[in-house]
C-alpha atoms as a PDB file:
ATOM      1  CA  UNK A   1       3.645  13.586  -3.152  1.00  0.00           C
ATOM      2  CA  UNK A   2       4.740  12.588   0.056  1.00  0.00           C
ATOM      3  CA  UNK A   3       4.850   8.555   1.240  1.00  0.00           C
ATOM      4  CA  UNK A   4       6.546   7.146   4.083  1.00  0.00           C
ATOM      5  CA  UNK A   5       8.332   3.378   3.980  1.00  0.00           C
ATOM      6  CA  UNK A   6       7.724   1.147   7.247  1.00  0.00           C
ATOM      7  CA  UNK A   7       7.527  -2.554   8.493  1.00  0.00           C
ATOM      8  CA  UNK A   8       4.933  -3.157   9.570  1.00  0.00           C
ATOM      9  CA  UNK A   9       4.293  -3.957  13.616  1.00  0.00           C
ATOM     10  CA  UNK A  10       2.968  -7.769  14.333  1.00  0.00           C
ATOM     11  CA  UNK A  11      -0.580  -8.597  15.883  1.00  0.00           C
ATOM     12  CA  UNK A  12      -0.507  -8.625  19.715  1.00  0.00           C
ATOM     13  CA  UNK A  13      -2.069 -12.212  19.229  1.00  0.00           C
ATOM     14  CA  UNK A  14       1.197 -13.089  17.658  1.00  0.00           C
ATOM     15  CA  UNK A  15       4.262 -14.470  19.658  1.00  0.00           C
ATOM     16  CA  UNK A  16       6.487 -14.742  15.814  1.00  0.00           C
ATOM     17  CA  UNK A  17       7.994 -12.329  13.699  1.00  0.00           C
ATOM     18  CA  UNK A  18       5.613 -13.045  10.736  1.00  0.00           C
ATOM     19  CA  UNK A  19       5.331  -9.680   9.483  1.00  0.00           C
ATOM     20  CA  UNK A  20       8.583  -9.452   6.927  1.00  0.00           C
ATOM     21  CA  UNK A  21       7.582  -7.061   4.242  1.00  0.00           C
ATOM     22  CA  UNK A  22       7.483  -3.443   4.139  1.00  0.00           C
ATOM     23  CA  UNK A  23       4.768  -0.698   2.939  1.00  0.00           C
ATOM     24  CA  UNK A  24       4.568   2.127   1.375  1.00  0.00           C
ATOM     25  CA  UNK A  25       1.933   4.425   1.953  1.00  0.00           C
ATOM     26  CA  UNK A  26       1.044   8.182   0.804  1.00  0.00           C
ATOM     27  CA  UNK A  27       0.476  10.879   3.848  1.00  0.00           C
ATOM     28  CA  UNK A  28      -2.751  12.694   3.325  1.00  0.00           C
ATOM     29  CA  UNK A  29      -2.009  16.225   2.065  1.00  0.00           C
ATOM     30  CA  UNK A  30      -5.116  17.735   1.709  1.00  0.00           C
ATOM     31  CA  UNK A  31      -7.532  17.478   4.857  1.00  0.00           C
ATOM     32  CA  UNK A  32     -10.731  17.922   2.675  1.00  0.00           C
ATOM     33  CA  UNK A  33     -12.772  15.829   5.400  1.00  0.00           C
ATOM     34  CA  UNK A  34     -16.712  15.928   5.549  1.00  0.00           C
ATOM     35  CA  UNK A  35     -19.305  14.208   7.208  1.00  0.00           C
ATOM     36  CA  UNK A  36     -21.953  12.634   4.577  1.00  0.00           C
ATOM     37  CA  UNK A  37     -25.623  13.854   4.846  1.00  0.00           C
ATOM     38  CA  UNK A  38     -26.864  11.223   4.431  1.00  0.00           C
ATOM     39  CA  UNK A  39     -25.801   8.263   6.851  1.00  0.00           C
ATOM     40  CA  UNK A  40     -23.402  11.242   8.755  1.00  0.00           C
ATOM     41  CA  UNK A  41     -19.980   9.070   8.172  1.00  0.00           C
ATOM     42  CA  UNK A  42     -16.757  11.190   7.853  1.00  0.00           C
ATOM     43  CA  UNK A  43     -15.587  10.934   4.303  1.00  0.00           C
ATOM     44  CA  UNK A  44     -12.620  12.228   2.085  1.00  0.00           C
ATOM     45  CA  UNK A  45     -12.633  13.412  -1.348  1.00  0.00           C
ATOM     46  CA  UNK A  46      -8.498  12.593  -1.423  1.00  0.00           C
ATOM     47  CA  UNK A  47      -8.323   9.052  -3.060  1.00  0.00           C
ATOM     48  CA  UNK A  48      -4.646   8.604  -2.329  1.00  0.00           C
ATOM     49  CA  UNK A  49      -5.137   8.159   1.063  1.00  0.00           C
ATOM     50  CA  UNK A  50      -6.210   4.115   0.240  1.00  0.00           C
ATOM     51  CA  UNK A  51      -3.068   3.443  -1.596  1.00  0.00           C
ATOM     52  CA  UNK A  52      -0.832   1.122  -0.080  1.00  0.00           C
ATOM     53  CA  UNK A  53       1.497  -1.120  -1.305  1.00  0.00           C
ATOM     54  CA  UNK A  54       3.714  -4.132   0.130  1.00  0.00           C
ATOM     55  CA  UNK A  55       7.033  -4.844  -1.102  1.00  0.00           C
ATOM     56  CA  UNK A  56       9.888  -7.846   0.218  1.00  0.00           C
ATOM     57  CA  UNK A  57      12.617  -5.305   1.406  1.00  0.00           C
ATOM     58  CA  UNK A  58      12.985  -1.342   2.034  1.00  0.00           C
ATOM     59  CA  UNK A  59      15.443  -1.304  -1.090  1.00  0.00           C
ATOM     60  CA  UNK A  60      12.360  -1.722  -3.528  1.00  0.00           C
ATOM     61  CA  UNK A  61       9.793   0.103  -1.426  1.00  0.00           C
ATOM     62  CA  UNK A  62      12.731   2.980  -1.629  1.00  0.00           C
ATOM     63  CA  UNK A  63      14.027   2.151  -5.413  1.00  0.00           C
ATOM     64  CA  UNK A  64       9.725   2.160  -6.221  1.00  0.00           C
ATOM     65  CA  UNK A  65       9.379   6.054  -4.572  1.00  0.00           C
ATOM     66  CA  UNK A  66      12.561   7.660  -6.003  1.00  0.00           C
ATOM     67  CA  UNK A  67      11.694   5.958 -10.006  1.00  0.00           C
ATOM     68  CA  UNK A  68       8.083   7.856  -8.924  1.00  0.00           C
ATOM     69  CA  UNK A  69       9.654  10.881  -7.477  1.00  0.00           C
ATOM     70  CA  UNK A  70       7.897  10.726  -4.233  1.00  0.00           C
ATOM     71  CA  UNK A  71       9.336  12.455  -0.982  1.00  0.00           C
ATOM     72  CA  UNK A  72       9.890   9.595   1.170  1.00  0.00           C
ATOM     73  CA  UNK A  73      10.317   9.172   4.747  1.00  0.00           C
ATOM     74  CA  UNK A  74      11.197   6.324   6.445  1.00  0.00           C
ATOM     75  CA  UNK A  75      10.187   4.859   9.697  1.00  0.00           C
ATOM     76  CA  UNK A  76      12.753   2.097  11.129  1.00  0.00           C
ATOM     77  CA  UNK A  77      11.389  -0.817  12.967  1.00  0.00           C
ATOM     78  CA  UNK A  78      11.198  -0.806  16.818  1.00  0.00           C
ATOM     79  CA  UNK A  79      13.231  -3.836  18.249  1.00  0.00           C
ATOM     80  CA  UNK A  80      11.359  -5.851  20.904  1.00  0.00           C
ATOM     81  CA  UNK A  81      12.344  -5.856  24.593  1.00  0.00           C
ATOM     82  CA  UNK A  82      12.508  -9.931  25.321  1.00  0.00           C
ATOM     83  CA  UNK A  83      12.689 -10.440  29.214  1.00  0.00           C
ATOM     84  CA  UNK A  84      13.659 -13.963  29.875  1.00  0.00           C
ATOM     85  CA  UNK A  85      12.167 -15.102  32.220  1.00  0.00           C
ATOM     86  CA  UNK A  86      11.258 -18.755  33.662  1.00  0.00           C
ATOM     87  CA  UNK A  87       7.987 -20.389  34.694  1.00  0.00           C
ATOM     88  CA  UNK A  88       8.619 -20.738  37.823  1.00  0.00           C
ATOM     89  CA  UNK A  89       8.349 -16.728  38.649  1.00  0.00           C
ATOM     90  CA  UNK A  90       5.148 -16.757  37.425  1.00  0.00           C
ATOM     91  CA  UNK A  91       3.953 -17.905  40.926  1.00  0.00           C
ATOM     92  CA  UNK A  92       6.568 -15.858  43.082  1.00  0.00           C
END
């Protein structure tokens, strides 16, 4: 099974760094997709595609998917562009 490890970005609403954890999530393998006859929503018969689970650091998320033998890849967090700038140039 494949997963892949990443932090999480933070809400646009959010001026903090409040997301600290990291998740591990499964990529979907099998695209067995199909549209319900009865209300017409796409649906999935692949179950693993809900699983998702937080840990405190990458160490555990990566210690958790080599104990499980997962193929893991991992995505490394973008670092934010901070432009200083001061209220005055608002009204330049």
């Amino acid at each position: 099974m494949q997963v892949r490890i990443y932090k999480p970005t933070k809400n646009t609403m959010q001026s903090g760094d409040a997301k600290d954890f990291w998740v591990l999530e499964t990529i979907p393998q099998n695209e067995q997709i199909f549209i319900e006859e009865l209300m017409g929503r796409t649906s999935s018969m692949d179950m693993m595609r809900e699983v998702s689970i937080k840990f405190n650091n990458q160490e555990e998320a990566i210690n958790f998917a080599e104990m499980k033998g997962y193929e893991y890849e991992i995505i490394a967090p973008k670092k934010r562009k901070l432009i200083k700038k001061t209220y005055a140039s608002n009204f330049k």
